[in-house]
PDB file of N, CA and C in Angstrom:
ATOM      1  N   UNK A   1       0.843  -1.181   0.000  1.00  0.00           N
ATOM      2  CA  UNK A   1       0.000   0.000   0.000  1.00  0.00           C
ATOM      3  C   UNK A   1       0.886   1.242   0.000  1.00  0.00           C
ATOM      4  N   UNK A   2       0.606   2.731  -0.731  1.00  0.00           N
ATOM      5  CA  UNK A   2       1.130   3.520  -1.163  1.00  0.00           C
ATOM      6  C   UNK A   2       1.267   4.059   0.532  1.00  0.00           C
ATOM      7  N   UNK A   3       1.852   5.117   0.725  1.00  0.00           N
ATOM      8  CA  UNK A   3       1.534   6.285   1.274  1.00  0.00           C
ATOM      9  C   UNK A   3       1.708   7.856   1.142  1.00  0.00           C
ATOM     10  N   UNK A   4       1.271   8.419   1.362  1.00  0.00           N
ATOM     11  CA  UNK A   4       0.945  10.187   1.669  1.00  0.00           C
ATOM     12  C   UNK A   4       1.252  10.624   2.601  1.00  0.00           C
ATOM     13  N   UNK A   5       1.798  11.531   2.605  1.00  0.00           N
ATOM     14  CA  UNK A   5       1.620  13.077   3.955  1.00  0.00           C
ATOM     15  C   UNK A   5       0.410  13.111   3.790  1.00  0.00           C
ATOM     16  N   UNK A   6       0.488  13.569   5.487  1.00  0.00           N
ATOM     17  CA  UNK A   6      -1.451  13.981   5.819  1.00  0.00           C
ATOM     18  C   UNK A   6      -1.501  15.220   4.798  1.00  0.00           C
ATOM     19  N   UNK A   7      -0.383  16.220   4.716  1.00  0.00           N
ATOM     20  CA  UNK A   7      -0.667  17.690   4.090  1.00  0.00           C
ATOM     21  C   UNK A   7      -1.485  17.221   2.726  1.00  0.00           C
ATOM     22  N   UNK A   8      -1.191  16.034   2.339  1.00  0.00           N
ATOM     23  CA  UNK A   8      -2.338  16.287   1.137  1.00  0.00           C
ATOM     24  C   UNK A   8      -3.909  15.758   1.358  1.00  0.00           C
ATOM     25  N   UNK A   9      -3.847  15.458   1.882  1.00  0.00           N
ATOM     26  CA  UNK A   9      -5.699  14.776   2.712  1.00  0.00           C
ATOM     27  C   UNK A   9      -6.113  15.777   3.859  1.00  0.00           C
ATOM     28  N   UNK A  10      -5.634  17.083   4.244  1.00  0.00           N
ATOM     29  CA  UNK A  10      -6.010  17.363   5.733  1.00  0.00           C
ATOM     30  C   UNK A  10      -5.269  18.473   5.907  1.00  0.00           C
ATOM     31  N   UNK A  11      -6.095  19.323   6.659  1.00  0.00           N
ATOM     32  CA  UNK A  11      -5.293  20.535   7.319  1.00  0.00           C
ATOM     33  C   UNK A  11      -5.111  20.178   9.102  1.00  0.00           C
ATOM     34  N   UNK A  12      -4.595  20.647   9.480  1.00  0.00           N
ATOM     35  CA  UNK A  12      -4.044  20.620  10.729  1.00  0.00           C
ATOM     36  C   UNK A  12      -4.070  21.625  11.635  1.00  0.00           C
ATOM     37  N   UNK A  13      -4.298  21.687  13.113  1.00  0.00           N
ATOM     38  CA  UNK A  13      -4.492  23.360  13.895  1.00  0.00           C
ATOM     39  C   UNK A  13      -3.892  22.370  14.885  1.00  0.00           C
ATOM     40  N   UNK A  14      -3.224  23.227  15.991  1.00  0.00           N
ATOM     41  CA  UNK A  14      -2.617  22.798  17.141  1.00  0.00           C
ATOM     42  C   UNK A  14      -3.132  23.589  18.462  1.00  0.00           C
ATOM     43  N   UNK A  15      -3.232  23.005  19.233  1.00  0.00           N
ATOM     44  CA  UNK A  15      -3.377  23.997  20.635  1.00  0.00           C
ATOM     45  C   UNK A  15      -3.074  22.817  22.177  1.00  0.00           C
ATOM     46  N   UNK A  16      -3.389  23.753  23.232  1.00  0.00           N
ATOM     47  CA  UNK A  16      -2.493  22.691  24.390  1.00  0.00           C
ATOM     48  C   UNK A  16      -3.409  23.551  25.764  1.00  0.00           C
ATOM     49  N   UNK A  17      -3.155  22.209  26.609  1.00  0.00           N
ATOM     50  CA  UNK A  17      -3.327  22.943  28.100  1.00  0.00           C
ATOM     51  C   UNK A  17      -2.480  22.052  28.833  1.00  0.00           C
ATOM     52  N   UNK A  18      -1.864  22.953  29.150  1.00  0.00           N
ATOM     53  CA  UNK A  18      -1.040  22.605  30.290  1.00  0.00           C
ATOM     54  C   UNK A  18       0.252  21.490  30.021  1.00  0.00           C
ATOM     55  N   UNK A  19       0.307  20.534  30.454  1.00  0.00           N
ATOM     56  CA  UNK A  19       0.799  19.689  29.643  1.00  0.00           C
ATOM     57  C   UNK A  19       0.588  18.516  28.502  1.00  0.00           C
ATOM     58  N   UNK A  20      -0.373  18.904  28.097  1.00  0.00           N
ATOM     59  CA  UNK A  20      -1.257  18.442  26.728  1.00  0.00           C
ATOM     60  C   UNK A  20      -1.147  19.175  25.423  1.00  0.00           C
ATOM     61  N   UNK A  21      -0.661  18.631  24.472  1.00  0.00           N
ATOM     62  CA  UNK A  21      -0.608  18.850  22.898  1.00  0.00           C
ATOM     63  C   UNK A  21      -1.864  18.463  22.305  1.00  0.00           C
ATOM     64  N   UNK A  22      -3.043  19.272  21.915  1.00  0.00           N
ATOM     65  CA  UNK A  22      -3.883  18.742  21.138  1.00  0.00           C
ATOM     66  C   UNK A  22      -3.755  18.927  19.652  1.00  0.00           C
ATOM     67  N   UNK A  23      -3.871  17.945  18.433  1.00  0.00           N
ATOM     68  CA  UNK A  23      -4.058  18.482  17.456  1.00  0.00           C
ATOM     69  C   UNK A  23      -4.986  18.260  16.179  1.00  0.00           C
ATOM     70  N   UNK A  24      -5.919  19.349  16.235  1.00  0.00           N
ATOM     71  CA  UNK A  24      -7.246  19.307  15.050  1.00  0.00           C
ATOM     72  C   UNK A  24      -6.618  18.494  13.436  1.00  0.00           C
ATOM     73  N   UNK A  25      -7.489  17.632  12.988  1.00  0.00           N
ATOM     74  CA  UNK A  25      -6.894  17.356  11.692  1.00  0.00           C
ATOM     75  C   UNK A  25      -8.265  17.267  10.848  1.00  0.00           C
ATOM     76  N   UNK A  26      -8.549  17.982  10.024  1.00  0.00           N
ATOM     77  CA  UNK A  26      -9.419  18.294   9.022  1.00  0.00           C
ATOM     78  C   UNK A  26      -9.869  17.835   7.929  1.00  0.00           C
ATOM     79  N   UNK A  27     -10.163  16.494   7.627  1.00  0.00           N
ATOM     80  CA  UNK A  27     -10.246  16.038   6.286  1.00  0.00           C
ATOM     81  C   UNK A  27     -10.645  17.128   5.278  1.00  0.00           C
ATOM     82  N   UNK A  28      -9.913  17.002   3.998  1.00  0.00           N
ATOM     83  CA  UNK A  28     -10.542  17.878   2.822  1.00  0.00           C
ATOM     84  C   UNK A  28     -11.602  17.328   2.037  1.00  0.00           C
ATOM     85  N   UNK A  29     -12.384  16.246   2.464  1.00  0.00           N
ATOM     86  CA  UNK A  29     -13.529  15.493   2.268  1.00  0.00           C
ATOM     87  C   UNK A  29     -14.027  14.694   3.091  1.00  0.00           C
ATOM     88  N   UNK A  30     -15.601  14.358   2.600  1.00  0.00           N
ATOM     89  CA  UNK A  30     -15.940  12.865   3.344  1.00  0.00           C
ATOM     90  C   UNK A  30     -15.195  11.557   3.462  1.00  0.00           C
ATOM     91  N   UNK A  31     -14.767  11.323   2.386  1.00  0.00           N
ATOM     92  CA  UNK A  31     -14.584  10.103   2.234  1.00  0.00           C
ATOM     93  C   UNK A  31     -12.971  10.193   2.601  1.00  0.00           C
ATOM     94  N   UNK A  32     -12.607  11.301   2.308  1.00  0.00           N
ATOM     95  CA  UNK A  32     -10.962  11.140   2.908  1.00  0.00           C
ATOM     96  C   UNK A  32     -11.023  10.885   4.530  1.00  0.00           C
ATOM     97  N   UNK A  33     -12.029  11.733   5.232  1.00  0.00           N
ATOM     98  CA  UNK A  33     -11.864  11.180   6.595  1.00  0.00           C
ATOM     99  C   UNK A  33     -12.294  10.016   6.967  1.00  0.00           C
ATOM    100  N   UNK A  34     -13.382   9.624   6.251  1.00  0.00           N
ATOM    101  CA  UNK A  34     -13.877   8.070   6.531  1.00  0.00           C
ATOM    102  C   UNK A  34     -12.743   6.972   6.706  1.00  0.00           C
ATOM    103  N   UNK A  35     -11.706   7.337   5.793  1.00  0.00           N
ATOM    104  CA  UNK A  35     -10.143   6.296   5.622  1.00  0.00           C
ATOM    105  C   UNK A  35      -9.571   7.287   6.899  1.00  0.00           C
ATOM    106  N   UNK A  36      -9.061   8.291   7.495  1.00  0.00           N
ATOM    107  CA  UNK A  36      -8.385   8.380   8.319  1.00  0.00           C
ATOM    108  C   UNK A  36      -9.175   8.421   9.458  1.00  0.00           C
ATOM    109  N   UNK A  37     -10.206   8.345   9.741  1.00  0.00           N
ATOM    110  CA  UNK A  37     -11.114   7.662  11.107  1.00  0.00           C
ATOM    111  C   UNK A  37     -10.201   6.106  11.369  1.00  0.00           C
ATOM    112  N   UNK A  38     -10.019   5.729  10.371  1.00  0.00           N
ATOM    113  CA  UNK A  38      -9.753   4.292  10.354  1.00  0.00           C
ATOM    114  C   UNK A  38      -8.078   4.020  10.615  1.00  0.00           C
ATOM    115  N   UNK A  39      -7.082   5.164   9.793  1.00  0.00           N
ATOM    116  CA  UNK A  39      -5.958   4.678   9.729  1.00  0.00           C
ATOM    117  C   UNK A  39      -5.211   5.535  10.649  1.00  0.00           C
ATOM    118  N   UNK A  40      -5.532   6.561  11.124  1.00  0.00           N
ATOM    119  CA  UNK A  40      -4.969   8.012  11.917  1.00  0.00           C
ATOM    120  C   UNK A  40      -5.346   6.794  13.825  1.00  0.00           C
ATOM    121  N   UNK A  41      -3.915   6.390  14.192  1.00  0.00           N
ATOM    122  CA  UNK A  41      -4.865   5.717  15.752  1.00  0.00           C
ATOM    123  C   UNK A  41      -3.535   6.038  16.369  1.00  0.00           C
ATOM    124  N   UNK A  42      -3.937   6.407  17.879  1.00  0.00           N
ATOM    125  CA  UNK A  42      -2.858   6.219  18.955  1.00  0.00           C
ATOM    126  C   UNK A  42      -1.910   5.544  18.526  1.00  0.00           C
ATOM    127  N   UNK A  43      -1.149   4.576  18.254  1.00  0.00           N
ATOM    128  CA  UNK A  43      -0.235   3.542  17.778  1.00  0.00           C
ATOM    129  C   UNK A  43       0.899   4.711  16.805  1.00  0.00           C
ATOM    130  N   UNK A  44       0.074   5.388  15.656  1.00  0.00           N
ATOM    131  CA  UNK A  44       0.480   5.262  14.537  1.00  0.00           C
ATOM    132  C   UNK A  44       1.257   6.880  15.274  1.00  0.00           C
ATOM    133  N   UNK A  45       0.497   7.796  15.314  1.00  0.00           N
ATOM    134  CA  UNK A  45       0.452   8.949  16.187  1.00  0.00           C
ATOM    135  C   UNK A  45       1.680   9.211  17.114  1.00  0.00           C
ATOM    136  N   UNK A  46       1.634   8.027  18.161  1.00  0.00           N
ATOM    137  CA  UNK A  46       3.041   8.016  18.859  1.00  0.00           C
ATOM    138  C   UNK A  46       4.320   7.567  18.195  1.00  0.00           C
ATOM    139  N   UNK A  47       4.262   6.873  17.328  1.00  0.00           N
ATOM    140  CA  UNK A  47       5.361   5.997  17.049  1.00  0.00           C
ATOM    141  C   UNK A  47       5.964   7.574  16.013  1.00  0.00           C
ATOM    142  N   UNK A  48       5.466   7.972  15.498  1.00  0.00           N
ATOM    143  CA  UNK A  48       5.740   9.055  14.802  1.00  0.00           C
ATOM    144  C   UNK A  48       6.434  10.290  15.383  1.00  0.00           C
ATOM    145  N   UNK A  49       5.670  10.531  16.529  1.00  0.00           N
ATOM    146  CA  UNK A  49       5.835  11.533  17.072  1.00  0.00           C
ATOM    147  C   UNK A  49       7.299  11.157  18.173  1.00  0.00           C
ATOM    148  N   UNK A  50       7.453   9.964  18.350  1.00  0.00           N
ATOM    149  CA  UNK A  50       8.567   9.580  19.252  1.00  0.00           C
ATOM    150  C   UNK A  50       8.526   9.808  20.217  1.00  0.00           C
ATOM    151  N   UNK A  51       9.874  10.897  20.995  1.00  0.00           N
ATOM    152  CA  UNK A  51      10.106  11.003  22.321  1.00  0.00           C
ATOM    153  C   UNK A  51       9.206  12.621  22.698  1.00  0.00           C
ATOM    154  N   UNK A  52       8.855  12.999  21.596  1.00  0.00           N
ATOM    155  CA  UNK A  52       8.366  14.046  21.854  1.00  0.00           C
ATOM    156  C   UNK A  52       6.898  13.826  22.861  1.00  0.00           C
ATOM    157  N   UNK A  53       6.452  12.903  22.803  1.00  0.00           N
ATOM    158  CA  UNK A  53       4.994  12.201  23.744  1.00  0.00           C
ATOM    159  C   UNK A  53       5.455  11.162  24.306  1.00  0.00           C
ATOM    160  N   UNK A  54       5.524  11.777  25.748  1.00  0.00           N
ATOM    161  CA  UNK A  54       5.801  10.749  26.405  1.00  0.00           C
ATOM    162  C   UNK A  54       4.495   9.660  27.156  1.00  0.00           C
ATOM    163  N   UNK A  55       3.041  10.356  26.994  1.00  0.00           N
ATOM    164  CA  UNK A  55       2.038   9.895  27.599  1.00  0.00           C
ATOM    165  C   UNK A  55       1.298   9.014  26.828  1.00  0.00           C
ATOM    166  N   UNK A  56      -0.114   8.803  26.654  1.00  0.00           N
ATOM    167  CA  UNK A  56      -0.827   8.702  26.324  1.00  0.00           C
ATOM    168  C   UNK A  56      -0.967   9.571  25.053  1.00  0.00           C
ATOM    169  N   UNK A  57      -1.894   8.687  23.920  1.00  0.00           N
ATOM    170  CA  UNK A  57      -2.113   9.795  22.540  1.00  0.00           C
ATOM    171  C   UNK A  57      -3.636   8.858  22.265  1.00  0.00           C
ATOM    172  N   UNK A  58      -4.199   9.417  22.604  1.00  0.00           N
ATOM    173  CA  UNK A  58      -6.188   9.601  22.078  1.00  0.00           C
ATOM    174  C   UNK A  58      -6.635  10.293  20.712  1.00  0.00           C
ATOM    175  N   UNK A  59      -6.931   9.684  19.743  1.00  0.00           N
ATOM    176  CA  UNK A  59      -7.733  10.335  18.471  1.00  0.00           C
ATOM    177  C   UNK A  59      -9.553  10.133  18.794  1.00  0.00           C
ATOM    178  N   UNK A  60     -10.021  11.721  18.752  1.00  0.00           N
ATOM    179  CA  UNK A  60     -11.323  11.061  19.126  1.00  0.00           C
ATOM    180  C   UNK A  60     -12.052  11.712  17.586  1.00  0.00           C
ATOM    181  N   UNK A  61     -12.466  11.031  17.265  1.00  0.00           N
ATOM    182  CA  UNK A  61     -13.809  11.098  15.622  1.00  0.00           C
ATOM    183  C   UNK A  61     -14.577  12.410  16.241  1.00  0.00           C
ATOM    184  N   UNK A  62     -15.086  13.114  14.679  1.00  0.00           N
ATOM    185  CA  UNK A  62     -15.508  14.435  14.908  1.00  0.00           C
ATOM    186  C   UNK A  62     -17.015  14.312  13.781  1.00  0.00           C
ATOM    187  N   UNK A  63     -17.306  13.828  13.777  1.00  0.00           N
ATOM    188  CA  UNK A  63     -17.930  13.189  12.604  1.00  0.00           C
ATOM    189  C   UNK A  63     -18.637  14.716  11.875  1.00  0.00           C
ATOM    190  N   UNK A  64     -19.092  15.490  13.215  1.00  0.00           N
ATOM    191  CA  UNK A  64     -20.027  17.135  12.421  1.00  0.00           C
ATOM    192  C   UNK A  64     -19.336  18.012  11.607  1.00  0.00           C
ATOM    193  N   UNK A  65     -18.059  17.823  11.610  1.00  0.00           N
ATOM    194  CA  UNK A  65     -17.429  18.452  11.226  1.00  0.00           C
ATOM    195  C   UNK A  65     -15.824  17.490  10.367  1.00  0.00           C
ATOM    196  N   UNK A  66     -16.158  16.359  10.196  1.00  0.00           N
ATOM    197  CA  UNK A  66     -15.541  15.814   9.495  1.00  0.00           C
ATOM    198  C   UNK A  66     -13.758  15.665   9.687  1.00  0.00           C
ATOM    199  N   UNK A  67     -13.422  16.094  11.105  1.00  0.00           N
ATOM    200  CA  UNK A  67     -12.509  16.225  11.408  1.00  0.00           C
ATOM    201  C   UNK A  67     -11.909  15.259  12.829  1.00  0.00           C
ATOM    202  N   UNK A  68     -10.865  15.168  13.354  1.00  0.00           N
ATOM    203  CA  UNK A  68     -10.233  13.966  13.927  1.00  0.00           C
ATOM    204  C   UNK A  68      -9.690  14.797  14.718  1.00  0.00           C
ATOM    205  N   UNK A  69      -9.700  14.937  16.301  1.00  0.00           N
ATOM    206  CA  UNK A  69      -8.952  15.670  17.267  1.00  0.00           C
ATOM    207  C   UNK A  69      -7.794  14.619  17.989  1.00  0.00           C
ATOM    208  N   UNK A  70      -6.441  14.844  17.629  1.00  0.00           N
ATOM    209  CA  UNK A  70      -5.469  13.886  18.435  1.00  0.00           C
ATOM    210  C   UNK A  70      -5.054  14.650  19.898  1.00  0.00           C
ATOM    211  N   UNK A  71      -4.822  13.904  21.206  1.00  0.00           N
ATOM    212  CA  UNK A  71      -4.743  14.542  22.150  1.00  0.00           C
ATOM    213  C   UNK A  71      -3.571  13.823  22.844  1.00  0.00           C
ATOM    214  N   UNK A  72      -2.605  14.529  22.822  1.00  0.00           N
ATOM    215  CA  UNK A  72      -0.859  13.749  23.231  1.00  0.00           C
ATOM    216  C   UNK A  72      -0.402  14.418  24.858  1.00  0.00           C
ATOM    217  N   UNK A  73      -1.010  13.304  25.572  1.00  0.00           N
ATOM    218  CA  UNK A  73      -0.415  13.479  27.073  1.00  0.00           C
ATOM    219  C   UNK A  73       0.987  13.593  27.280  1.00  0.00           C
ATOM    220  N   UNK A  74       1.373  14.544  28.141  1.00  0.00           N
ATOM    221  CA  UNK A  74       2.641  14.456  28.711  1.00  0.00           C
ATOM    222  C   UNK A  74       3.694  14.671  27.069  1.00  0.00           C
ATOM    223  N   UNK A  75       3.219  15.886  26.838  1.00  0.00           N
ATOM    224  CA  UNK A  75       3.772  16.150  25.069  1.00  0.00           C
ATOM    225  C   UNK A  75       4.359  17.403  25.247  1.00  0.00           C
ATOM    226  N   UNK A  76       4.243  18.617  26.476  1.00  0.00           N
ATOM    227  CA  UNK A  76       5.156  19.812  26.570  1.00  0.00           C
ATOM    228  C   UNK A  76       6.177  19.925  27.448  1.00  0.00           C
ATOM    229  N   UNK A  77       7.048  18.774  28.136  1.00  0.00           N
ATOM    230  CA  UNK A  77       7.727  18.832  28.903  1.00  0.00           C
ATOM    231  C   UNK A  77       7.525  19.569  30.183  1.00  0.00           C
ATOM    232  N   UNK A  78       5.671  19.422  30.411  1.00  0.00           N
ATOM    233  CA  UNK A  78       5.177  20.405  31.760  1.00  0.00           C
ATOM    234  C   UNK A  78       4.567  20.871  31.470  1.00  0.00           C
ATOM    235  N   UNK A  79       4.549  21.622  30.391  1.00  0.00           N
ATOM    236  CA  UNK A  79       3.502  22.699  29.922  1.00  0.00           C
ATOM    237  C   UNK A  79       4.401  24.197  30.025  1.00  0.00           C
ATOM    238  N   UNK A  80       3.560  25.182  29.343  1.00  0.00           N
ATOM    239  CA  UNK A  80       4.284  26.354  28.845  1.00  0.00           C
ATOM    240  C   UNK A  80       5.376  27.443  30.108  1.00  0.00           C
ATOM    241  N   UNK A  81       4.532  27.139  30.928  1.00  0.00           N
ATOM    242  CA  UNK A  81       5.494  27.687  32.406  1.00  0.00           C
ATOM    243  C   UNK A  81       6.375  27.099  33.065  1.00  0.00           C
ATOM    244  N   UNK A  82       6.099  25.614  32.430  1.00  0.00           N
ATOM    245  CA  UNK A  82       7.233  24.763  33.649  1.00  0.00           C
ATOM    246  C   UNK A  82       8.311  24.210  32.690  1.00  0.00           C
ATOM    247  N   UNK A  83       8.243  23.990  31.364  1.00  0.00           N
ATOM    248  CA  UNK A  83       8.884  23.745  30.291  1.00  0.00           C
ATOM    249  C   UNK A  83      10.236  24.745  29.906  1.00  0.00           C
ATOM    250  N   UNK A  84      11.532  24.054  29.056  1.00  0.00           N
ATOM    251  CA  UNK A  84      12.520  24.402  28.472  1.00  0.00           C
ATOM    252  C   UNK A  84      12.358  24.677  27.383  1.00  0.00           C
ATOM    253  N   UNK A  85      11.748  23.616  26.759  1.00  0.00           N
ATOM    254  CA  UNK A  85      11.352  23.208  24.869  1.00  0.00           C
ATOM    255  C   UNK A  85      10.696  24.905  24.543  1.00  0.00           C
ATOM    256  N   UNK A  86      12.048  24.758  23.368  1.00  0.00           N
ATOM    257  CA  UNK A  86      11.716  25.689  22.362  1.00  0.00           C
ATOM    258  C   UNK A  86      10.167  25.943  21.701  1.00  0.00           C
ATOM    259  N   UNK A  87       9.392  24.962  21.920  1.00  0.00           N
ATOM    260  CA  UNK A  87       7.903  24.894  21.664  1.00  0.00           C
ATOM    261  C   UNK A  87       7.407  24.605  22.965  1.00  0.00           C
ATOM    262  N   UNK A  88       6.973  25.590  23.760  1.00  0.00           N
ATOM    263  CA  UNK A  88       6.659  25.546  24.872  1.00  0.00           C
ATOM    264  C   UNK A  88       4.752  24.861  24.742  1.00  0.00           C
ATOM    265  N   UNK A  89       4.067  25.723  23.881  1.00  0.00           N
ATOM    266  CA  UNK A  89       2.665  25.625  23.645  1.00  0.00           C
ATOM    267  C   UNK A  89       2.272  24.646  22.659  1.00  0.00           C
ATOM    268  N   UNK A  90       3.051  24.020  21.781  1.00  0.00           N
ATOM    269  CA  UNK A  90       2.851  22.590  20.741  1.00  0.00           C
ATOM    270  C   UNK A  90       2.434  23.227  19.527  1.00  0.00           C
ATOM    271  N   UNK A  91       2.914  24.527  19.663  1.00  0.00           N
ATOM    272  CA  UNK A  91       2.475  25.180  17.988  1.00  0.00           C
ATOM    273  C   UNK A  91       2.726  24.828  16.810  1.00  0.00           C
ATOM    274  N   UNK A  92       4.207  24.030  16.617  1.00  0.00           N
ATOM    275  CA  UNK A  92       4.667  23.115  15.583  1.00  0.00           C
ATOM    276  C   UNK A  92       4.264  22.023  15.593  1.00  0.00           C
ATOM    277  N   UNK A  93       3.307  21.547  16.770  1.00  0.00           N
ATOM    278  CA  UNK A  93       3.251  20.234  16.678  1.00  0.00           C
ATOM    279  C   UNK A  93       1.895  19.536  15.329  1.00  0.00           C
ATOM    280  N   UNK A  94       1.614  20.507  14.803  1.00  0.00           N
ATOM    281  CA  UNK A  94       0.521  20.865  13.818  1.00  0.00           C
ATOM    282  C   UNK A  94       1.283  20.608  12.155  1.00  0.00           C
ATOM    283  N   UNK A  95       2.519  21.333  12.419  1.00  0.00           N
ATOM    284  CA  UNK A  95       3.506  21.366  11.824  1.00  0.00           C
ATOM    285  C   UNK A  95       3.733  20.062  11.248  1.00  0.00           C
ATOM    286  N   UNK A  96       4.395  19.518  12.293  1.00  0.00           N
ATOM    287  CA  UNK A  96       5.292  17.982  12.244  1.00  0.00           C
ATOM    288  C   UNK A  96       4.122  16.949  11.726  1.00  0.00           C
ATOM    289  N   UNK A  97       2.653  17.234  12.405  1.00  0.00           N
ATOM    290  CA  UNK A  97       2.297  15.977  11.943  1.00  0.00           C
ATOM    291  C   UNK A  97       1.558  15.661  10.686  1.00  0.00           C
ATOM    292  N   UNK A  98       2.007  17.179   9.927  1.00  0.00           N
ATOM    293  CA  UNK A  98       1.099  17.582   8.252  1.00  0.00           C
ATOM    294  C   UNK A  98       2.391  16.333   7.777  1.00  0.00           C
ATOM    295  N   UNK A  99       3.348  15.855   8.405  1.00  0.00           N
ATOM    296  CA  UNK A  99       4.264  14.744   7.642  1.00  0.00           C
ATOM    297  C   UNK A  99       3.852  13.548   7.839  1.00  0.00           C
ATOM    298  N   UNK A 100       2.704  13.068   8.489  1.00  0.00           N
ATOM    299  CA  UNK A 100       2.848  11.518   8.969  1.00  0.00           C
ATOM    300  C   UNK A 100       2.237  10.879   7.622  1.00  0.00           C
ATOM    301  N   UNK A 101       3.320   9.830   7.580  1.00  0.00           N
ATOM    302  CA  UNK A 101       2.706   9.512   5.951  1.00  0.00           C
ATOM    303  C   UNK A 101       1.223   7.862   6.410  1.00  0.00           C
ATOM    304  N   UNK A 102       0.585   8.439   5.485  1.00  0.00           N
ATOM    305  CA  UNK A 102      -0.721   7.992   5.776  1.00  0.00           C
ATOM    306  C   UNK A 102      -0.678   7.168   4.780  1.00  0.00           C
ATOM    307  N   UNK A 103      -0.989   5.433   4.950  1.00  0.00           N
ATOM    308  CA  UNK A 103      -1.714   4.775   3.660  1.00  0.00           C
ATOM    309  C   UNK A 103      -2.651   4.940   3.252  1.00  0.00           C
ATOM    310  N   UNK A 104      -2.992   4.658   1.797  1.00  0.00           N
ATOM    311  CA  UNK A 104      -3.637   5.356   1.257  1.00  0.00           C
ATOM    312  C   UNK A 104      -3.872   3.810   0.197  1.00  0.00           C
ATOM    313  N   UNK A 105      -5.388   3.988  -0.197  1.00  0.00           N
ATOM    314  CA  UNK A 105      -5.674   2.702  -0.772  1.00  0.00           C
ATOM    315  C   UNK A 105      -5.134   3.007  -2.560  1.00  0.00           C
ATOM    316  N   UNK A 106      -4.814   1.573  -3.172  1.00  0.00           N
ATOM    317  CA  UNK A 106      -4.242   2.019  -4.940  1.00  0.00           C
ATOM    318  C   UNK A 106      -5.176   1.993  -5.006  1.00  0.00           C
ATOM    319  N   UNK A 107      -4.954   3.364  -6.145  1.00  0.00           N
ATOM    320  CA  UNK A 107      -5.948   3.912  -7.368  1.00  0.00           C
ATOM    321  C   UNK A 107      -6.665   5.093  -6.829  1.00  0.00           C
ATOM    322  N   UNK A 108      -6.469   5.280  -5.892  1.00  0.00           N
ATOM    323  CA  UNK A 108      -6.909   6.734  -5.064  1.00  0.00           C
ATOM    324  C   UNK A 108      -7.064   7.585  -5.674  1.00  0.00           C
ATOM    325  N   UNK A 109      -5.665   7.967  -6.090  1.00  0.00           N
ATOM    326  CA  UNK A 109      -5.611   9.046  -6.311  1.00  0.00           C
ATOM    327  C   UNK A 109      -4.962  10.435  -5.247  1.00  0.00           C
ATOM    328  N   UNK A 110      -5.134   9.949  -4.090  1.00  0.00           N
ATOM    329  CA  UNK A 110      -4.869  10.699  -3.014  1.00  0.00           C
ATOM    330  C   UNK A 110      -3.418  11.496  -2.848  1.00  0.00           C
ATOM    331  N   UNK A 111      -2.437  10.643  -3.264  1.00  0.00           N
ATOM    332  CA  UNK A 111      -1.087  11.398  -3.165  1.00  0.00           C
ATOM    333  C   UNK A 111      -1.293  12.078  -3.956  1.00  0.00           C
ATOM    334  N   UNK A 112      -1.977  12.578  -5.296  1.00  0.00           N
ATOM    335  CA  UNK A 112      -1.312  14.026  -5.981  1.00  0.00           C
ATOM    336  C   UNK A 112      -2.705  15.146  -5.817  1.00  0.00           C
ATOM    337  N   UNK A 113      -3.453  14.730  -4.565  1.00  0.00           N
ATOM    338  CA  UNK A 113      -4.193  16.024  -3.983  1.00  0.00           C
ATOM    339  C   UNK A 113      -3.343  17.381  -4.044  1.00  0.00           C
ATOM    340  N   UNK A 114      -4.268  18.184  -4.698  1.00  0.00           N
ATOM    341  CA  UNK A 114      -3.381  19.871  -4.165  1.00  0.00           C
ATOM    342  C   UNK A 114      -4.369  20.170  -2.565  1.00  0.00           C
ATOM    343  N   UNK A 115      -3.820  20.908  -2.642  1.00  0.00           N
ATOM    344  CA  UNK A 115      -4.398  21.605  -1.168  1.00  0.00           C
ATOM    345  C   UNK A 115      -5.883  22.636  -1.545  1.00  0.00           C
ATOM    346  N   UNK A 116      -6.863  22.505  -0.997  1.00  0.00           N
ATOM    347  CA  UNK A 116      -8.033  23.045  -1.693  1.00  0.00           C
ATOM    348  C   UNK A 116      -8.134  24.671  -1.386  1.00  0.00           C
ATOM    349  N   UNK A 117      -6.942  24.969  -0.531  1.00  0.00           N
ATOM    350  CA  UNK A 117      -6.740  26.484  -0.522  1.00  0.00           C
ATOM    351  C   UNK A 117      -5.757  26.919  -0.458  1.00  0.00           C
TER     352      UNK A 117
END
């Protein structure tokens, strides 16, 4: 099976509390999120993300809005006041994960998505 960067299936937003990295991921369709409901899971999420999450990583389905919220425990080294890391608030972490390469079924089509804005 092929794979993709999310950047071509999905936009991405980041935000955090405390010591929590959350990050919004947006399918640019139905049916593109229907496949990353399925292939986007805790497992795939951490292993990617490495040492940067040291906790727990939760994807919870958004279905109204067609979008996938990932939530990475123990991901700011404390959080923004108690933290060293040059990314105190997980603002790149939105960044990093427009790279996780996503399978993608043949004949898709999906890897030569442009970005719809």
């Amino acid at each position: 099976m092929k794979t993709t960067p999310l950047y071509n299936l999905a936009a991405t937003r980041s935000g955090d509390k405390g010591d929590i990295s959350n990050v919004g991921i947006i399918a640019f369709n139905a049916q593109i999120y229907e496949h990353l409901k399925r292939v986007v899971t805790p497992e795939l999420v951490k292993r990617f993300m490495k040492e940067l999450v040291q906790g727990n990583v939760t994807v919870y389905p958004m279905d109204n809005i067609s979008s996938l919220q990932v939530v990475m425990e123990r991901a700011l080294g404390g959080g923004a006041t108690k933290t060293l890391q040059f990314d105190q608030t997980g603002k790149s972490r939105a960044a990093l994960l427009q790279n996780l390469p996503i399978p993608i079924p043949d004949g898709s089509g999906w890897e030569k998505l442009a970005r719809p804005f």
